[in-house]
Protein backbone atom coordinates (compact mmCIF):
# COMPACT_ATOMS: atom_id res chain seq x y z
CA UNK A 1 125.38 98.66 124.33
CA UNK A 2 121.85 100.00 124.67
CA UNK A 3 121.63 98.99 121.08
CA UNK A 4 121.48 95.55 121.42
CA UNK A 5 118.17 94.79 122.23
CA UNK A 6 115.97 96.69 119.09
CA UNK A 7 118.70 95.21 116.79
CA UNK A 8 118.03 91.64 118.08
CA UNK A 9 114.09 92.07 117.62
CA UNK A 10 114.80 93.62 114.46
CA UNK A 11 116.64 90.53 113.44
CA UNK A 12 113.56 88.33 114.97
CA UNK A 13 111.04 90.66 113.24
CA UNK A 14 112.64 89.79 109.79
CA UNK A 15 113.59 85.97 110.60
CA UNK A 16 109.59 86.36 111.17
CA UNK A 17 108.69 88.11 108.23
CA UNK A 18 111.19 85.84 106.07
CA UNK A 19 108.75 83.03 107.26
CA UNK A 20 105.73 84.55 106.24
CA UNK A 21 107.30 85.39 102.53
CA UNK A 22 108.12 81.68 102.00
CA UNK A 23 105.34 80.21 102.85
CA UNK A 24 103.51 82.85 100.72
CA UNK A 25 105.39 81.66 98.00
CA UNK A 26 104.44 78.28 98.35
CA UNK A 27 100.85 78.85 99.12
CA UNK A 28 99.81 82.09 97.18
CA UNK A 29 96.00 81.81 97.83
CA UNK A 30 96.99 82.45 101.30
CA UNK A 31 97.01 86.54 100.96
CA UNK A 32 96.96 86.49 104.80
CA UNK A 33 100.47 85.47 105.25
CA UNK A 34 101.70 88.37 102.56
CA UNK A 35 99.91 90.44 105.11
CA UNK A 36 101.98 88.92 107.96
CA UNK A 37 104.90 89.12 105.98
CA UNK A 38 104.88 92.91 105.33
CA UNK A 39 103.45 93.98 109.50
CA UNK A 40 106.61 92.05 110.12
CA UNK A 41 108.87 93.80 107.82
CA UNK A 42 107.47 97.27 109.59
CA UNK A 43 107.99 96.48 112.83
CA UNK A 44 111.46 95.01 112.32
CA UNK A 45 112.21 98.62 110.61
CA UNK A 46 110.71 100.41 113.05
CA UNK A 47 113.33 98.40 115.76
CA UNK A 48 115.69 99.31 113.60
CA UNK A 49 115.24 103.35 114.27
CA UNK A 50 115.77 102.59 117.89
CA UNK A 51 118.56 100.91 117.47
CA UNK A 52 120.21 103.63 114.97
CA UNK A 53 119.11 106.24 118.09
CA UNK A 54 120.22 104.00 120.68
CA UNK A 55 124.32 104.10 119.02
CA UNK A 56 124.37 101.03 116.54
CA UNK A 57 125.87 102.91 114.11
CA UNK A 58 124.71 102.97 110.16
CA UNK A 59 127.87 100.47 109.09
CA UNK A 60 128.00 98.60 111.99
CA UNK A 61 124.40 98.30 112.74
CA UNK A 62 123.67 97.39 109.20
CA UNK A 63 126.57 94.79 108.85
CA UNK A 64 125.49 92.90 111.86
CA UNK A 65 121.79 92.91 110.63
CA UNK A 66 122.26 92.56 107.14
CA UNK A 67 124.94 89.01 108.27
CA UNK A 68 122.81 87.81 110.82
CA UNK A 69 119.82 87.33 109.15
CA UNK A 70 121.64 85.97 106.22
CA UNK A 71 123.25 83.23 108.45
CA UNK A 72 119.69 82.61 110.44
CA UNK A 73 117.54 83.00 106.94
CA UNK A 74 120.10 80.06 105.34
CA UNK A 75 119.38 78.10 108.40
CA UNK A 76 115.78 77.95 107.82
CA UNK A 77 116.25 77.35 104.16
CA UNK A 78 118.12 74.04 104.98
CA UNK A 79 116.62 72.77 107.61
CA UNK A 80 112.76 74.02 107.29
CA UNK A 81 112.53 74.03 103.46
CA UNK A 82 115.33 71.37 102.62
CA UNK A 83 116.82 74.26 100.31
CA UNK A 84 120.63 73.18 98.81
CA UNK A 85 123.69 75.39 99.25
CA UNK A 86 126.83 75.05 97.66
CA UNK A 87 130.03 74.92 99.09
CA UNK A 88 130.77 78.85 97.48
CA UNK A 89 127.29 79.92 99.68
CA UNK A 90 128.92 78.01 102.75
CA UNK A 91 132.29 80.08 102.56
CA UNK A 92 130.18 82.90 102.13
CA UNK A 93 128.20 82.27 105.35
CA UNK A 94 131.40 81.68 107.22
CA UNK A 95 132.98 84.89 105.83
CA UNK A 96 129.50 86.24 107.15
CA UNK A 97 130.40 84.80 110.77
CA UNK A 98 134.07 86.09 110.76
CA UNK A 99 133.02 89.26 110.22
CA UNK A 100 130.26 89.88 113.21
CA UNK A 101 133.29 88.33 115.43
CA UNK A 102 135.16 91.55 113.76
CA UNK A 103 132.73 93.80 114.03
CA UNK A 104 132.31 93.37 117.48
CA UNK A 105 136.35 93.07 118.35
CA UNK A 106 137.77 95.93 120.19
């Protein structure tokens, strides 16, 4: 699974990005992390053409992205930024986790 490697640092690369956004949020003056924010979002996409080339696959490549970032991006939200999720969001995110376990079952 060639693959494996650009989808993980596309998955960092966003995490990263995702980090910059927030804290943009909360400190707007601060145009540098905006600037962060979006050289992170292009060099996460640009991982994510090698792994499309290396045999991810559109759905599954996508799924596992879109779900892991979700889970990791929650994370953050509770522990880094004391954000609240309800117990819905939390069924979600464990929906999320059954299906990478799927994805990846052969």
């Amino acid at each position: 699974m060639p693959w494996i490697l650009p989808l993980s640092f596309l998955i960092l690369f966003e995490i990263i990005a995702d980090i910059f956004a927030k804290e943009w949020s909360l400190k707007t003056h601060l145009w540098y992390l905006a600037f962060g924010a979006l050289a992170s979002y292009v060099i996460a996409n640009s991982f994510w053409l090698f792994a499309l080339k290396n045999g991810s696959g559109l759905a599954r490549g996508a799924i596992i992205f879109s779900v892991a970032t979700a889970i990791i991006a929650t994370l953050l939200g509770l522990f880094w930024y004391q954000e609240k999720v309800s117990n819905v969001q939390i069924a979600g995110i464990i929906a999320g986790i059954i299906s990478i376990i799927l994805i990846f079952w052969e």
